[in-house]
Protein backbone atom coordinates (compact mmCIF):
# COMPACT_ATOMS: atom_id res chain seq x y z
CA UNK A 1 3.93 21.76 12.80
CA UNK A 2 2.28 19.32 10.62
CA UNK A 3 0.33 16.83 11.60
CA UNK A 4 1.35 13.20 10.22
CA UNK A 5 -1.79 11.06 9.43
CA UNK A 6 -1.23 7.29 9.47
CA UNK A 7 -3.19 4.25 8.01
CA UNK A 8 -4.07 0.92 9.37
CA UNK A 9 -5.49 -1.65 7.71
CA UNK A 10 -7.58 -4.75 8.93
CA UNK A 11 -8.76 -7.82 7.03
CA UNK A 12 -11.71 -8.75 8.09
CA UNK A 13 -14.11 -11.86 6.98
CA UNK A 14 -11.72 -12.84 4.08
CA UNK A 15 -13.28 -16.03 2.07
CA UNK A 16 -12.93 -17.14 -1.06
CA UNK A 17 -15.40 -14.82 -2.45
CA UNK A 18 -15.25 -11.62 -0.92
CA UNK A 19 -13.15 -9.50 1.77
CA UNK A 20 -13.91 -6.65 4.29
CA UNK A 21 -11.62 -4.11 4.71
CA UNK A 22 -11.18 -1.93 7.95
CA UNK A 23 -9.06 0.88 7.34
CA UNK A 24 -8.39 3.02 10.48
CA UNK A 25 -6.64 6.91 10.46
CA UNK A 26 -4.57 7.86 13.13
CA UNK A 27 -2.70 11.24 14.06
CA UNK A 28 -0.75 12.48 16.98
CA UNK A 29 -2.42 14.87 19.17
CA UNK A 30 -0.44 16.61 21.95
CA UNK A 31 1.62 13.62 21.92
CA UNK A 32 -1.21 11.27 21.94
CA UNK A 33 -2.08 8.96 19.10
CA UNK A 34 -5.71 9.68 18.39
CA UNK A 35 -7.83 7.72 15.73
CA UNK A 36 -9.73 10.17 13.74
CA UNK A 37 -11.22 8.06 11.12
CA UNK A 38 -12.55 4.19 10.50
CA UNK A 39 -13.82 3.21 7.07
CA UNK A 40 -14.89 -0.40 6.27
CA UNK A 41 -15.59 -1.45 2.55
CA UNK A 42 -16.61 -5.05 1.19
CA UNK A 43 -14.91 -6.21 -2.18
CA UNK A 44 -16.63 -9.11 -4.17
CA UNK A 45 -13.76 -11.44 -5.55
CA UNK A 46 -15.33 -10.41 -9.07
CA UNK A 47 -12.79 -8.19 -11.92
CA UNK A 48 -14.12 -4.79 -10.38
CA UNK A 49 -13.88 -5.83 -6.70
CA UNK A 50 -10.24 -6.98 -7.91
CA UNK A 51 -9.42 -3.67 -9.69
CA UNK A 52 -11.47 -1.32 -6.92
CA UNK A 53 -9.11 -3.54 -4.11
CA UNK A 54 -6.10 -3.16 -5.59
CA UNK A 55 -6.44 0.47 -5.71
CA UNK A 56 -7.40 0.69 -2.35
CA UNK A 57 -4.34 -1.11 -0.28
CA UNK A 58 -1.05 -1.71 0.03
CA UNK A 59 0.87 -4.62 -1.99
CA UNK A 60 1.27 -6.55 1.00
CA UNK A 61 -1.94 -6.48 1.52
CA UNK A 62 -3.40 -6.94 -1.76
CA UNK A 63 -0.68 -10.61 -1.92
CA UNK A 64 -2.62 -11.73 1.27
CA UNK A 65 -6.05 -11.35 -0.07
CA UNK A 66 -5.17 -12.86 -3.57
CA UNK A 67 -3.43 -15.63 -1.95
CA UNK A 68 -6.79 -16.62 -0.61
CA UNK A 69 -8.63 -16.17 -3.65
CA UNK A 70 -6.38 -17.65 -6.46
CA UNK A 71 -6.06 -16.65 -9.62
CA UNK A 72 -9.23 -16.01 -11.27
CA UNK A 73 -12.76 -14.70 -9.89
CA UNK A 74 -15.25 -16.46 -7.96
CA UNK A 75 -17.89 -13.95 -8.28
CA UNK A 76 -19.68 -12.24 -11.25
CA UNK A 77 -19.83 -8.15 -11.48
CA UNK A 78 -22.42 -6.36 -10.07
CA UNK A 79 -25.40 -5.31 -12.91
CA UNK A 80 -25.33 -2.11 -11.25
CA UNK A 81 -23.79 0.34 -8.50
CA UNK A 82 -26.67 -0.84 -5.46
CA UNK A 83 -25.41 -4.33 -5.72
CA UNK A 84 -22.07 -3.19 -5.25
């Protein structure tokens, strides 16, 4: 039988400038919903936070975040991948 993995996601902390997001993994275990996984990633309202983000979440999602942050970016990109 295979096992059917399913994906939360949380907005967390979302400003004008950046967004936290908590994704959370769930899969049924002898009947019993389990959580096996919780991943939480920060995205600058910059163009790569906007690209990485969109790759990252559902639509519905993505129209909630954007809807806070407008139309154009609020934050330059990171010079490098530690800033990030």
């Amino acid at each position: 039988m295979a096992t059917k993995i399913t994906k939360k996601y949380i907005l967390e902390q979302l400003t004008s400038d950046s967004v936290n997001v908590v994704t959370v993994s769930h899969a049924k275990v002898n009947a019993k919903n389990c959580e096996i996984s919780r991943e939480r990633m920060s995205y600058p309202n910059s163009t790569i936070g906007r690209e990485l983000i969109s790759k990252a979440i559902p639509k519905e999602y993505l129209s909630a975040v954007l809807v806070v942050w407008g139309e154009n970016p609020t934050m330059d990109n990171p010079k490098n991948k530690e800033e990030f």
